[in-house]
C-alpha atoms as a PDB file:
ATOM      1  CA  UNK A   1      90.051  97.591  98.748  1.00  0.00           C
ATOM      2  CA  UNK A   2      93.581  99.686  98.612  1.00  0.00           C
ATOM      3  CA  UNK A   3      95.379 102.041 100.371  1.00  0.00           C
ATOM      4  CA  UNK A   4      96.509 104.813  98.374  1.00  0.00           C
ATOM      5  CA  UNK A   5      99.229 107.316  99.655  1.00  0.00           C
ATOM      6  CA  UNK A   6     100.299 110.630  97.599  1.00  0.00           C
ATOM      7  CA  UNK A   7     103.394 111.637  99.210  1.00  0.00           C
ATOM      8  CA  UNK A   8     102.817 114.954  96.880  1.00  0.00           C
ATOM      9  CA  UNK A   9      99.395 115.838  98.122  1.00  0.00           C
ATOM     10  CA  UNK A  10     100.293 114.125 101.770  1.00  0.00           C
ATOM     11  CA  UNK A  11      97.309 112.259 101.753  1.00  0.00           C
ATOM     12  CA  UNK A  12      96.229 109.057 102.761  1.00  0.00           C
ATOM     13  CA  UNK A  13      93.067 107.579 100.324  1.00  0.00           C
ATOM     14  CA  UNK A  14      91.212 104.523 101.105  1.00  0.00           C
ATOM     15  CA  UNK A  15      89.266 103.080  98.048  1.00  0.00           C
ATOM     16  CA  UNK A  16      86.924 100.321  96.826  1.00  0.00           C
ATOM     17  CA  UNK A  17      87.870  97.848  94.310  1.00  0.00           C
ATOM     18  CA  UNK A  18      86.625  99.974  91.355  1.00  0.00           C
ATOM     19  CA  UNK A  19      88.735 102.473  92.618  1.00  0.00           C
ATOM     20  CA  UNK A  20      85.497 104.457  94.245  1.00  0.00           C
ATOM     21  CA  UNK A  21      86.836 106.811  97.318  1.00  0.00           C
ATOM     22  CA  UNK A  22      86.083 104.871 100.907  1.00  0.00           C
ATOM     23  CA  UNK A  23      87.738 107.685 103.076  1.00  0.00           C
ATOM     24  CA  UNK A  24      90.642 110.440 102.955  1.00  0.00           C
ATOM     25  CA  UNK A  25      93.263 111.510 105.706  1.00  0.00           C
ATOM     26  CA  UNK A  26      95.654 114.049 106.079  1.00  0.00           C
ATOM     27  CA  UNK A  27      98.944 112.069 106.512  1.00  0.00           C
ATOM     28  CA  UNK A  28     102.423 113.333 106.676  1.00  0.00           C
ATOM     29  CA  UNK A  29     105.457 111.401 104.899  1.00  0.00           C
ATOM     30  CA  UNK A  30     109.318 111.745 105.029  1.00  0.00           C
ATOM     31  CA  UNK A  31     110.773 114.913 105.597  1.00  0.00           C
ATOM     32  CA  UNK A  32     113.435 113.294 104.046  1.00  0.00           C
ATOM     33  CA  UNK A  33     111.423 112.531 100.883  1.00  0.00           C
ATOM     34  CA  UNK A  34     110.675 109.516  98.629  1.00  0.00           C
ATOM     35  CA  UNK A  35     113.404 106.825  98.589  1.00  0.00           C
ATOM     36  CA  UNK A  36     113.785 102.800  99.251  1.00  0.00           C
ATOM     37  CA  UNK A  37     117.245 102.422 101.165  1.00  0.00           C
ATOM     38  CA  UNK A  38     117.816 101.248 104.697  1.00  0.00           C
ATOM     39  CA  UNK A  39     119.077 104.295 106.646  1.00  0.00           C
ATOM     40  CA  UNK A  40     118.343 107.106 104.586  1.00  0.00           C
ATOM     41  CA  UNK A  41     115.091 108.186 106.055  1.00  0.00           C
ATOM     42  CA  UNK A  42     112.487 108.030 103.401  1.00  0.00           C
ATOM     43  CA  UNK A  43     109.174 106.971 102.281  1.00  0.00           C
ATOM     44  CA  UNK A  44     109.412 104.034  99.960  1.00  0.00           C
ATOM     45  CA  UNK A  45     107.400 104.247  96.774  1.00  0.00           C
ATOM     46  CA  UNK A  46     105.605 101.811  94.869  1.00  0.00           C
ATOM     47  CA  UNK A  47     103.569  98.688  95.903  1.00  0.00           C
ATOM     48  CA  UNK A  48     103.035  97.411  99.721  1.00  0.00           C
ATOM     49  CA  UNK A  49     100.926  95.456 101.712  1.00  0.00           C
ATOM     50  CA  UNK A  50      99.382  95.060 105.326  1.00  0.00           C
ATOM     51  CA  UNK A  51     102.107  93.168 106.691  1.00  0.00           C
ATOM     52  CA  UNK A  52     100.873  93.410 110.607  1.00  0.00           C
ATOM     53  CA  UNK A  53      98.186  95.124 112.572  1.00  0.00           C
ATOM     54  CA  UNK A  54      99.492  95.909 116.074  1.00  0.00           C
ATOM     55  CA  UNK A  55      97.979  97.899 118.748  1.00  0.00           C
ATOM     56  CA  UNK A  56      94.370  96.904 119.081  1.00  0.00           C
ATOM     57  CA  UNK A  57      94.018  96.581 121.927  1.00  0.00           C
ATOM     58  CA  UNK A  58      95.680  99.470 123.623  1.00  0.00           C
ATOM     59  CA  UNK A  59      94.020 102.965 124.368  1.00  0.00           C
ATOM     60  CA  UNK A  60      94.490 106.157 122.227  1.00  0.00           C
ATOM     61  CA  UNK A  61      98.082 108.127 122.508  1.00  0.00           C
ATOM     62  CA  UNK A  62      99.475 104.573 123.451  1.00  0.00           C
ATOM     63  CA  UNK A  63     103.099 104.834 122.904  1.00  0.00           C
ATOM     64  CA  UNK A  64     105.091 102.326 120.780  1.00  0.00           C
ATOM     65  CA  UNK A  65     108.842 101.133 121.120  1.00  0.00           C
ATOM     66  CA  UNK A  66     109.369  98.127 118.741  1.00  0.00           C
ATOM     67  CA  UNK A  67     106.197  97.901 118.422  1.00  0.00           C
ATOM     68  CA  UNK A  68     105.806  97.060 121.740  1.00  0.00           C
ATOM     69  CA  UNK A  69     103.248  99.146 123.778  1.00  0.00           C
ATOM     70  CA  UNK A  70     105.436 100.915 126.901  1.00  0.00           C
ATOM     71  CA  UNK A  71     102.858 101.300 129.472  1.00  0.00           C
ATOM     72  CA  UNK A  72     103.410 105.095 128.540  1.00  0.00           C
ATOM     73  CA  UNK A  73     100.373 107.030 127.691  1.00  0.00           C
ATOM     74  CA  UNK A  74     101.651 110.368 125.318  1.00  0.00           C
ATOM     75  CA  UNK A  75     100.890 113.547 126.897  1.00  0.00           C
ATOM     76  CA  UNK A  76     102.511 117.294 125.980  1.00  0.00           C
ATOM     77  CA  UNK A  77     104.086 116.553 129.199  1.00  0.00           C
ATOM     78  CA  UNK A  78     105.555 113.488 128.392  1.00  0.00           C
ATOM     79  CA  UNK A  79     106.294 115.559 125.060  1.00  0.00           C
ATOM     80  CA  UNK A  80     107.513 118.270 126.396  1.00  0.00           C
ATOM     81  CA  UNK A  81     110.197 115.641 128.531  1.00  0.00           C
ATOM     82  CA  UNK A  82     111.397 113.188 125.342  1.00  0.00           C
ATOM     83  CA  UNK A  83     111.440 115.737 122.316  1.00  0.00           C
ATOM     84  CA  UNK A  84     113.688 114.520 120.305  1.00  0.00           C
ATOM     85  CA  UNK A  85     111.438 111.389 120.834  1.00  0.00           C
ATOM     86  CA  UNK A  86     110.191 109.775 117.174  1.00  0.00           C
ATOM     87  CA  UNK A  87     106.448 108.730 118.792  1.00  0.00           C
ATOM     88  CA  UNK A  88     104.324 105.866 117.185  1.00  0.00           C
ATOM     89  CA  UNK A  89     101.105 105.960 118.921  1.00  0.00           C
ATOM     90  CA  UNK A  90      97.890 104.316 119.187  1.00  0.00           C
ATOM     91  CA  UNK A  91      97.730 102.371 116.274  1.00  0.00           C
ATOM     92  CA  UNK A  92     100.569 101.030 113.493  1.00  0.00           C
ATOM     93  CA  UNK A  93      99.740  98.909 110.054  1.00  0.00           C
ATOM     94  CA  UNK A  94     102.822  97.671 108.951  1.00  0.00           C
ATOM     95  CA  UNK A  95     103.978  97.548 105.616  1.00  0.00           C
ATOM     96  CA  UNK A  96     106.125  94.874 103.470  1.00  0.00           C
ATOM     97  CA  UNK A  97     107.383  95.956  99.908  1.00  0.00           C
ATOM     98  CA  UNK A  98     106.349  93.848  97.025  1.00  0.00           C
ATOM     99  CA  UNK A  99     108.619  94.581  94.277  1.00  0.00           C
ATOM    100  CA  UNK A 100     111.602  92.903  94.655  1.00  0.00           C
ATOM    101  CA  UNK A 101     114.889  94.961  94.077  1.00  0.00           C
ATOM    102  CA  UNK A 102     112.463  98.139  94.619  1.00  0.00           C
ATOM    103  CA  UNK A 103     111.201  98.163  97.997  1.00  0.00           C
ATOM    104  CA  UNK A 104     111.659  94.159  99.142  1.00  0.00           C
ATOM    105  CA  UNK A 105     114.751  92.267 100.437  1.00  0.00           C
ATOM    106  CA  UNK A 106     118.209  93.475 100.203  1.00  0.00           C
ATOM    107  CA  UNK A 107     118.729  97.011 100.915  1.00  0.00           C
ATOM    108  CA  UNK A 108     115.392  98.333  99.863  1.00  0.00           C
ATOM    109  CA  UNK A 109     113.496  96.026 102.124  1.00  0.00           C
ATOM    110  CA  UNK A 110     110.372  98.051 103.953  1.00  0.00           C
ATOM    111  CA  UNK A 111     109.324  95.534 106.317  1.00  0.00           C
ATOM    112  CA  UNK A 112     112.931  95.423 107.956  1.00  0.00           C
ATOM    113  CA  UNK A 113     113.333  99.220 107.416  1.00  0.00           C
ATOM    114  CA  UNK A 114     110.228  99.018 109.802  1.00  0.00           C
ATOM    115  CA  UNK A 115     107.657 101.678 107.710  1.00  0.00           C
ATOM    116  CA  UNK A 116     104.614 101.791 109.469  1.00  0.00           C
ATOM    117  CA  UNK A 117     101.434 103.564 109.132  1.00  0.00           C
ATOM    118  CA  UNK A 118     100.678 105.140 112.133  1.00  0.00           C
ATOM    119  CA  UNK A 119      99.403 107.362 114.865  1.00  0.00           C
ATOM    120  CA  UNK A 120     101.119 110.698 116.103  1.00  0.00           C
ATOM    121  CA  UNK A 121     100.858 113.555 119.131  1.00  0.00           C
ATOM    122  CA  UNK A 122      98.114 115.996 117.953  1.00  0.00           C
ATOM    123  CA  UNK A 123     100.662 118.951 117.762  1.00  0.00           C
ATOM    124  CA  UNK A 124     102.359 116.799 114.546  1.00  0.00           C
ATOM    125  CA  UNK A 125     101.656 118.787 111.324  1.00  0.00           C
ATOM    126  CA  UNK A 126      99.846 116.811 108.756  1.00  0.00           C
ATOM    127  CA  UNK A 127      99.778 117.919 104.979  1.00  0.00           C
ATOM    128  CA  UNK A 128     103.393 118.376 105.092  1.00  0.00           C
ATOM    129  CA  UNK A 129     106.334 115.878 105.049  1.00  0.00           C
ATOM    130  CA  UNK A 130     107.948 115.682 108.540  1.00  0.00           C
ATOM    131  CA  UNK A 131     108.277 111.875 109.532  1.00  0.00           C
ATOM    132  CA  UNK A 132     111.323 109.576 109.841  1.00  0.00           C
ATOM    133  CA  UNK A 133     110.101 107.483 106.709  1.00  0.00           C
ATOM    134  CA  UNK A 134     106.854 106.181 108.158  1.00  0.00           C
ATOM    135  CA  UNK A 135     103.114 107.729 107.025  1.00  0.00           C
ATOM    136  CA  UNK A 136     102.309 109.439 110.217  1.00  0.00           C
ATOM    137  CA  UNK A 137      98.263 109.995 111.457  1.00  0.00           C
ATOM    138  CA  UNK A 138      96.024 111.648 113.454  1.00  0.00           C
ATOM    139  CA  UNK A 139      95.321 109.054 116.430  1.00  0.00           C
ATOM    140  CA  UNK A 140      91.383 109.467 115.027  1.00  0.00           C
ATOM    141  CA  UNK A 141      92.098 108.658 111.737  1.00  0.00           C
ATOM    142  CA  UNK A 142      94.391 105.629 112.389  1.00  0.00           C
ATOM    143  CA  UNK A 143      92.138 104.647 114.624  1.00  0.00           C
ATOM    144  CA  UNK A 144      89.576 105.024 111.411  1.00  0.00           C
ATOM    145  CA  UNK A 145      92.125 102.897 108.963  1.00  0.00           C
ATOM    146  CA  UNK A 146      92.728 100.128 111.585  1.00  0.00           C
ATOM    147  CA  UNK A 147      89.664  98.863 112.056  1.00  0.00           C
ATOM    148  CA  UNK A 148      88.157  99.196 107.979  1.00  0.00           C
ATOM    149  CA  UNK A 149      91.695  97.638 106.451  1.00  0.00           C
ATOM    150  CA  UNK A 150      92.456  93.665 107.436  1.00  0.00           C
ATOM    151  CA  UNK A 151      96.305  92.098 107.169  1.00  0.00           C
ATOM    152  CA  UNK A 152      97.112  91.609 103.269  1.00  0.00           C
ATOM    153  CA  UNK A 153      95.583  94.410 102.324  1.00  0.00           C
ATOM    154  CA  UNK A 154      97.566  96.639  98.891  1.00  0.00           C
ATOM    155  CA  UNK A 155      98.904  99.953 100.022  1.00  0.00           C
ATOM    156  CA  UNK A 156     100.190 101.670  96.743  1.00  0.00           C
ATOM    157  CA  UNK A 157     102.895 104.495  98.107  1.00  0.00           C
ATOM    158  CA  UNK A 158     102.938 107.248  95.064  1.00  0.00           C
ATOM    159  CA  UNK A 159     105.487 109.802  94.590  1.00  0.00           C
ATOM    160  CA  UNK A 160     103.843 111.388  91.384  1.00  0.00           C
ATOM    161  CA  UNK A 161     100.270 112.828  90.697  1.00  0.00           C
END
């Protein structure tokens, strides 16, 4: 099984090991773009994995601070009172880079750039770049990933089609 992200067609694929679709999500990726270095923003390309799973056992539109829960339960209220508020609900799959130089240690490294996959408020676009780096979800569809993808699991992060 592999995780397969097109930051072009902002889509989230979840395939077989002959490659054979499994499930596909509307996701949305850096508004910033593509790009590996601390700080800047982006979604990192190239090969990840699962790193963490964290969330499981909180209830939908559970809200996330270093991926700790906060006893906070999103709302368009709570919305409407934080929004300049970056919101990680529900759900998050962690990622860690596997290509050294590329998207692991040093500068580039995704894990301590803290890229998750993970849930958003239903009024977040999907099918368009808008994130802070991270693959943003639906709270249904992350919901969907979490429980079908286990830790260690490949997550290739494409920027061409």
């Amino acid at each position: 099984m592999i995780v397969r992200i097109s930051i072009p067609r902002q889509e989230l694929a979840l395939l077989d090991d002959a490659g054979g679709p499994l499930g596909r999500w509307s996701v949305s990726t850096a508004a910033n773009g593509p790009g590996e270095t601390f700080g800047s923003l982006c979604t990192p390309r190239g090969r990840h994995v699962v790193r963490a799973k964290i969330g499981g056992d909180q209830p939908v539109n559970a809200v996330f601070v270093r991926r700790r829960p906060t006893g906070e339960i999103y709302c368009p209220e709570l919305g409407a009172a934080h929004p300049g508020r970056d919101w990680i609900l529900t759900r998050i799959l962690w990622l860690s880079g596997c290509e050294p130089g590329f998207n692991r240690l040093g500068a580039v490294d995704t894990m301590r750039r803290y890229i998750y996959i993970h849930g958003s408020p239903e009024s977040a676009a999907m099918g368009a770049p808008g994130s802070h780096g991270c693959i943003r979800m639906r709270n249904a569809d992350i919901l969907e990933l979490f429980v079908r993808v286990p830790v260690g699991t490949p997550v290739l992060i494409d920027a061409d089609d």
